[in-house]
Protein backbone atom coordinates (compact mmCIF):
# COMPACT_ATOMS: atom_id res chain seq x y z
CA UNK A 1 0.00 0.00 0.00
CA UNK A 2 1.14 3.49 -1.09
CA UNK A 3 1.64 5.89 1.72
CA UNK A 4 0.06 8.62 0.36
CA UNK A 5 -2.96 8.54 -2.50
CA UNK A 6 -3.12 9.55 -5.63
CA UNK A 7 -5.66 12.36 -4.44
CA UNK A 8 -3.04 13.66 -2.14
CA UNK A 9 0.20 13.29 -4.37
CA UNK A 10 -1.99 15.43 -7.36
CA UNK A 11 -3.03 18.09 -4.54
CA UNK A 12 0.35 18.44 -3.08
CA UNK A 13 1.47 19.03 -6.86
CA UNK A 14 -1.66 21.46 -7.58
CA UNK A 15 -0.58 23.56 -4.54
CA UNK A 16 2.85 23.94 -5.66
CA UNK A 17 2.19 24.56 -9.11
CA UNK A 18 -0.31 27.27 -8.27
CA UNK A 19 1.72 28.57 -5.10
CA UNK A 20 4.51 29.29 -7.98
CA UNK A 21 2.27 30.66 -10.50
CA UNK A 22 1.39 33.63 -7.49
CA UNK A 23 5.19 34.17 -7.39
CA UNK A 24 6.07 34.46 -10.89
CA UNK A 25 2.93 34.63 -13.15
CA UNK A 26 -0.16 36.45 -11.97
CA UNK A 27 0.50 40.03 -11.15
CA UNK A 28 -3.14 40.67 -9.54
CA UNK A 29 -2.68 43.57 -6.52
CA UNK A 30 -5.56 41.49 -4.93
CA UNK A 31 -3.47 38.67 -4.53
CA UNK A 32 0.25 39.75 -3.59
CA UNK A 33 -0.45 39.51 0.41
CA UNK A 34 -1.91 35.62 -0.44
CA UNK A 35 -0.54 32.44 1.07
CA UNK A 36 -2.21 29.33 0.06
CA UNK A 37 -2.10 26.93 2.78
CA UNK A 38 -3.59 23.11 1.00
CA UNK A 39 -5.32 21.47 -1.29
CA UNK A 40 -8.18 18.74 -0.81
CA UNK A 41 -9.05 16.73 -3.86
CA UNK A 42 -11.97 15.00 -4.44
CA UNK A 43 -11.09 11.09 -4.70
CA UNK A 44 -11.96 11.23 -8.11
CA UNK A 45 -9.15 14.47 -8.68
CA UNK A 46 -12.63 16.43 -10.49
CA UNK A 47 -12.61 18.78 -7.57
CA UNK A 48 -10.00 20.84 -5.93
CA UNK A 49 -10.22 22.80 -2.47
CA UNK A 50 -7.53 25.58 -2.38
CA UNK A 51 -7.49 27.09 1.09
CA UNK A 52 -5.60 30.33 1.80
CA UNK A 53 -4.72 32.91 4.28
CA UNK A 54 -4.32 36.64 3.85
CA UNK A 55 -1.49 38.49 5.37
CA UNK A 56 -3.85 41.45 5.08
CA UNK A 57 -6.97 40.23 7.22
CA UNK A 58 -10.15 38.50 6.74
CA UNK A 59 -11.31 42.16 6.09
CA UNK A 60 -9.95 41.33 2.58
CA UNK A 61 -11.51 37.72 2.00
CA UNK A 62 -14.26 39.23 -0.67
CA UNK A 63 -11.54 41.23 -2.84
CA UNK A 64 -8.68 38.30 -2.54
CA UNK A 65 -11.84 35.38 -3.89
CA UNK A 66 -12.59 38.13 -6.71
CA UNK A 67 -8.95 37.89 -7.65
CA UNK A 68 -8.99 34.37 -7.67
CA UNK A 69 -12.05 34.19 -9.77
CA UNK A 70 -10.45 36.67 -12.22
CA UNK A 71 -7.46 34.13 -12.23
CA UNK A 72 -8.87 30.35 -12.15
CA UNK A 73 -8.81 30.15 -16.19
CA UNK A 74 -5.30 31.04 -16.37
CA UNK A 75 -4.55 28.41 -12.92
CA UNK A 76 -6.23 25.81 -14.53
CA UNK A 77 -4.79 26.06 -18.33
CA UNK A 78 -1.19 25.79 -16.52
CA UNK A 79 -1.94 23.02 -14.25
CA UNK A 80 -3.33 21.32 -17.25
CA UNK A 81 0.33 21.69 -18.74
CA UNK A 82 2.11 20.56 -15.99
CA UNK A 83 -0.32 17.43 -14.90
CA UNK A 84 -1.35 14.67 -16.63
CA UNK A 85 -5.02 14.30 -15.83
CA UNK A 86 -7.81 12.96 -17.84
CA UNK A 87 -10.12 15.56 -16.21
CA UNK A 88 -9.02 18.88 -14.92
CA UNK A 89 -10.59 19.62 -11.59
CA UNK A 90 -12.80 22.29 -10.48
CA UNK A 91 -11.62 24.68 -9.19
CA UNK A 92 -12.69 26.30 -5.17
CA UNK A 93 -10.64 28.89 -3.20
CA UNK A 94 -11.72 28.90 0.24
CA UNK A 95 -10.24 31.28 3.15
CA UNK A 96 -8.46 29.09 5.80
CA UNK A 97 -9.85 29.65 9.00
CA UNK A 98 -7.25 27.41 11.10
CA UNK A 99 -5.33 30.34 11.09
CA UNK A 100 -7.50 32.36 12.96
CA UNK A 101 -8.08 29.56 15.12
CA UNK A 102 -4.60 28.77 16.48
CA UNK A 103 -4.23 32.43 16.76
CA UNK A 104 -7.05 32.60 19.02
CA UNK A 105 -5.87 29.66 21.07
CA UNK A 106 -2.11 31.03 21.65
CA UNK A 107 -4.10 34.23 22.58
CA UNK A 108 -5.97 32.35 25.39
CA UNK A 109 -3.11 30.63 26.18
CA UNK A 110 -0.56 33.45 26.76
CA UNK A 111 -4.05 34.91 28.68
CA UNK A 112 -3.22 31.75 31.09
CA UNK A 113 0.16 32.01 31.40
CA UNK A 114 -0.49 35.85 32.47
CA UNK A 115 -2.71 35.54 34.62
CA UNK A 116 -0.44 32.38 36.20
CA UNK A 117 2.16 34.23 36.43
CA UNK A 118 0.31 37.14 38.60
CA UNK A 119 -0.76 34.79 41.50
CA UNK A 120 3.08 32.78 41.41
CA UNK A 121 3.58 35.84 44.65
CA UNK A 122 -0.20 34.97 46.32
CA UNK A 123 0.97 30.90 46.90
CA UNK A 124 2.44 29.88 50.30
CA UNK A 125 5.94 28.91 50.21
């Protein structure tokens, strides 16, 4: 048995290919502060899930997915040069809100650790 699938090996390869096309190739202001994060394929490699983050904020989600959109014909003629697929999947950017998440949970945690640290005086020796 293969360690990884075929879904996963043709995602990894859609998020580099794509990750270096926002690099080199697609010049869109909307999406220079963009880091895409992963890919989820479909087991049947018709459908791919790009998630991203924005260094800019969520504020910017709605301009960043109209960037996108304005871009997906050009993502999907390259990956179709660069993969060998007998369908080329659809295409879905989606914000990736594990970001936020593990932001919010270091937040709680250095919260904690504050809050720890102000009582360290109040405990009997």
């Amino acid at each position: 048995m293969k360690a990884y699938s075929r879904s996963q090996r043709v995602g990894e390869e859609i998020l580099r290919l794509v990750s270096g096309l926002l690099i080199k190739d697609i010049k869109d202001p909307r999406l220079e502060m963009v880091t895409l994060t992963g890919v989820k394929m479909s087991s049947d490699l018709r459908h791919a899930r790009i998630f991203f983050v924005m260094n800019r904020g969520k504020a910017y989600e709605k301009e960043v997915m109209q960037g996108f959109h304005s871009a997906v014909g050009f993502i999907k003629k390259s990956i179709a040069r660069h993969i060998d697929l007998r369908y080329m999947p659809e295409i879905v950017f989606s914000y990736d809100p594990s970001f936020d998440y593990g932001s919010r949970i270091d937040a709680l945690l250095n919260e904690v650790v504050v809050l720890d640290n102000g009582r360290d005086h109040l405990l009997p020796e």
